[in-house]
Each structure stands twice: as C-alpha cells, then as structure tokens.
C-alpha atoms as a PDB file:
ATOM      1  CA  UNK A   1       0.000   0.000   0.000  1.00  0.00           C
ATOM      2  CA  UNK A   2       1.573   3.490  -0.686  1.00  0.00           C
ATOM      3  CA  UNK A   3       0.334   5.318   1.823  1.00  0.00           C
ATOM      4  CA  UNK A   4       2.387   2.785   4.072  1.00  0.00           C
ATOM      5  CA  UNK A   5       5.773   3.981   2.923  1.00  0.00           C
ATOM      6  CA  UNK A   6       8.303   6.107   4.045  1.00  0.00           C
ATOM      7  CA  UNK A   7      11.018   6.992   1.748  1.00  0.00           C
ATOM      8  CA  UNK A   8      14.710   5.939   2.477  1.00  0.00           C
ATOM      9  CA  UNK A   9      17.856   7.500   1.342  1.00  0.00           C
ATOM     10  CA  UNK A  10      21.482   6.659   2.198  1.00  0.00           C
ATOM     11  CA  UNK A  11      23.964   9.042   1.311  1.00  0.00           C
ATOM     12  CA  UNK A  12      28.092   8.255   1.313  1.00  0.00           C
ATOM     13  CA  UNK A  13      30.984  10.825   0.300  1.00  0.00           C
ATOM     14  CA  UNK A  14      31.515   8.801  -2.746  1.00  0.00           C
ATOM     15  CA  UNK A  15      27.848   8.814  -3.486  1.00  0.00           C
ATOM     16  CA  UNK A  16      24.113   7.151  -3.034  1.00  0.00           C
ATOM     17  CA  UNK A  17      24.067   4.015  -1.637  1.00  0.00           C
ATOM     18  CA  UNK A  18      20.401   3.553  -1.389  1.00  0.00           C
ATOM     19  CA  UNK A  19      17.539   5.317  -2.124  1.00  0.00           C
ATOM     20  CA  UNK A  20      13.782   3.817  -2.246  1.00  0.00           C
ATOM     21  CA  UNK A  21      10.808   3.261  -0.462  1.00  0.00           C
ATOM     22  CA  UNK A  22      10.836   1.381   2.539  1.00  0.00           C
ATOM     23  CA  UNK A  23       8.079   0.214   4.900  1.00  0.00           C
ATOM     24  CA  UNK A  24      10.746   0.047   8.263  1.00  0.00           C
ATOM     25  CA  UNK A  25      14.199   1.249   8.866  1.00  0.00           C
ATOM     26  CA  UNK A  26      16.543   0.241  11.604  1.00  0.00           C
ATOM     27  CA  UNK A  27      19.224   2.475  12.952  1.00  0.00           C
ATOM     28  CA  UNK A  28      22.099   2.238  15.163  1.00  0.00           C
ATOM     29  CA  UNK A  29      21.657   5.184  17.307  1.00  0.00           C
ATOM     30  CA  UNK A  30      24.499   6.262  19.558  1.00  0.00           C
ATOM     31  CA  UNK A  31      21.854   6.366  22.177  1.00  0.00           C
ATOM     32  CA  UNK A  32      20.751   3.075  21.198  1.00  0.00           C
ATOM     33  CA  UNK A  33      18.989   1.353  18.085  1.00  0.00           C
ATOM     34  CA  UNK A  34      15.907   1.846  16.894  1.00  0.00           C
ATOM     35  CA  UNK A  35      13.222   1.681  14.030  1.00  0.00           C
ATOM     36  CA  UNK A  36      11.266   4.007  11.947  1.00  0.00           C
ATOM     37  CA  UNK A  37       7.643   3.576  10.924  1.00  0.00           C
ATOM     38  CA  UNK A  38       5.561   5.670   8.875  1.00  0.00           C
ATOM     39  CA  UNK A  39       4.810   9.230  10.603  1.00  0.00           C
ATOM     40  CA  UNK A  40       7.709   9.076  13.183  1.00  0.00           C
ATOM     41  CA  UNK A  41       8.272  12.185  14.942  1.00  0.00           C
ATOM     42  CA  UNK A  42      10.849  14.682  13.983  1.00  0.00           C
ATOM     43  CA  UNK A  43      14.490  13.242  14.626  1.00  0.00           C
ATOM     44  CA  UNK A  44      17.966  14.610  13.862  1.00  0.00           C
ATOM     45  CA  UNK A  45      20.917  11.628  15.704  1.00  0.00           C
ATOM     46  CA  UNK A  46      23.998  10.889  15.116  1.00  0.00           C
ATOM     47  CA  UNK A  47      24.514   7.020  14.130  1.00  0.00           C
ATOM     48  CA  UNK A  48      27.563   4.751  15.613  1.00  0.00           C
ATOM     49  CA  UNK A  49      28.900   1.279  13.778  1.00  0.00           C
ATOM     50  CA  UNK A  50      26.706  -1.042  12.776  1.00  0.00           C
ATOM     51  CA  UNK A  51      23.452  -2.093  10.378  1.00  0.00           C
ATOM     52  CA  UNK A  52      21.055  -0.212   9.064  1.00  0.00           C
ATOM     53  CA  UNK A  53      18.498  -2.345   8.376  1.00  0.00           C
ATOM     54  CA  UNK A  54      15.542  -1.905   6.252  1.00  0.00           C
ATOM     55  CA  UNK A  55      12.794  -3.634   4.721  1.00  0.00           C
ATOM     56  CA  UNK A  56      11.256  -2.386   0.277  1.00  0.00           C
ATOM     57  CA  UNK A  57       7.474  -2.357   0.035  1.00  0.00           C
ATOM     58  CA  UNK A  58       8.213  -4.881  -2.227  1.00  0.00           C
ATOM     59  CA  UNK A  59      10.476  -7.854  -1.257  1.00  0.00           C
ATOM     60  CA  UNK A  60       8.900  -7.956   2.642  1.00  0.00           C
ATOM     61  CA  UNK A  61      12.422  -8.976   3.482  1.00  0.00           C
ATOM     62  CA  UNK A  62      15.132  -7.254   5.671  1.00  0.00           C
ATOM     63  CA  UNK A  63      17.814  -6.044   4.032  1.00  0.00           C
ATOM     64  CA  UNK A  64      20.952  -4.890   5.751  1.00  0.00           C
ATOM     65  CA  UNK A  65      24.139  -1.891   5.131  1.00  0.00           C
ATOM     66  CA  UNK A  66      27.149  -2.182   7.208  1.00  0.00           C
ATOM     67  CA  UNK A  67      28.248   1.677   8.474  1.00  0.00           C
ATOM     68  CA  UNK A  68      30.814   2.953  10.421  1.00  0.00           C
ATOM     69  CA  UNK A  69      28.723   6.065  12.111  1.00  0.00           C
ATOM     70  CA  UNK A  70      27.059   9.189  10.129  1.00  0.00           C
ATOM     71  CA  UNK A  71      24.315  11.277  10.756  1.00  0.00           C
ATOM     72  CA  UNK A  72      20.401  10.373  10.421  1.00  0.00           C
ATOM     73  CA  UNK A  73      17.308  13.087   9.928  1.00  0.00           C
ATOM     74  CA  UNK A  74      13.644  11.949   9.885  1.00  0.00           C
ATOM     75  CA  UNK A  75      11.169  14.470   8.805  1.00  0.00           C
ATOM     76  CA  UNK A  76       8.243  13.920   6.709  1.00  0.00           C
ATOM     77  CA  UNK A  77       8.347  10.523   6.096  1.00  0.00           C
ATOM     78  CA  UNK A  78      11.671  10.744   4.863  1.00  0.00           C
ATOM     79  CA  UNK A  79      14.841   8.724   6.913  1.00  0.00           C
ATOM     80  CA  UNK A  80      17.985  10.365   5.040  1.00  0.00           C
ATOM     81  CA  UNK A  81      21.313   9.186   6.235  1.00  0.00           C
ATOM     82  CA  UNK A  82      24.829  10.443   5.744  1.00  0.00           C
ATOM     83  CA  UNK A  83      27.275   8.538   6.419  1.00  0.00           C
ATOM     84  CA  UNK A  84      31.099   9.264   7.559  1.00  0.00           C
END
C-alpha cells in the first residue's frame, strides 16, 4: 500500500548508496537502536557502527548496510542518512 511507505535514502561521500521506499528502517543510534515507521516524529541523531536495516514495500524482506557512524534526519516521512 503506498500510503504505508516512508522513503529511504542513504547518502556516502563517494555517493548514493540507497535510495527507495521502505516500509521500516533500523538504525544504530548512539543512544541506542531503533526503528522508523511511517509518521515518526521529527528526529535529527547521530549514528555509531553497525546495520542499518531496512525492509522495500516490495520484497517484505530485511535487508541490511554495514556503516561505520554518520548522521540520520527523519522528517516527513523521509529517513535520510549520511554517512562518515
């Protein structure tokens, strides 16, 4: 369903290394890890190693990127991540 989506993109110095809709999207927060669903609240956090971990409208299977820290921003249905 579209209305179910949230829109993911995942940004590295040497360019995108994702960027689709998603339905979830796990994040290793320096505070902890957690997951965004559609309509999360306004978020800016910085990210530590580890997996973000997300899930297309399409396959309904996790998929997984390996980062070394960055910087995440959820506003509008839209999770984008920078990463170091």
């Amino acid at each position: 369903v579209m209305g179910e989506a949230i829109t993911l993109r995942v940004i590295s110095p040497s360019g995108i290394v994702f960027e689709g809709e998603v339905v979830k999207v796990g994040l290793p927060g320096t505070k902890g890890a957690f997951t965004v669903f559609r309509n999360h609240a306004s978020l800016i956090t910085t990210l530590e190693n580890g997996q973000i971990t997300y899930r297309t409208k399409d396959s309904g299977e996790d998929k997984t990127i390996e980062i070394s820290g960055g910087l995440a921003t959820i506003e509008r249905n839209v999770v984008s991540v920078c990463l170091q």
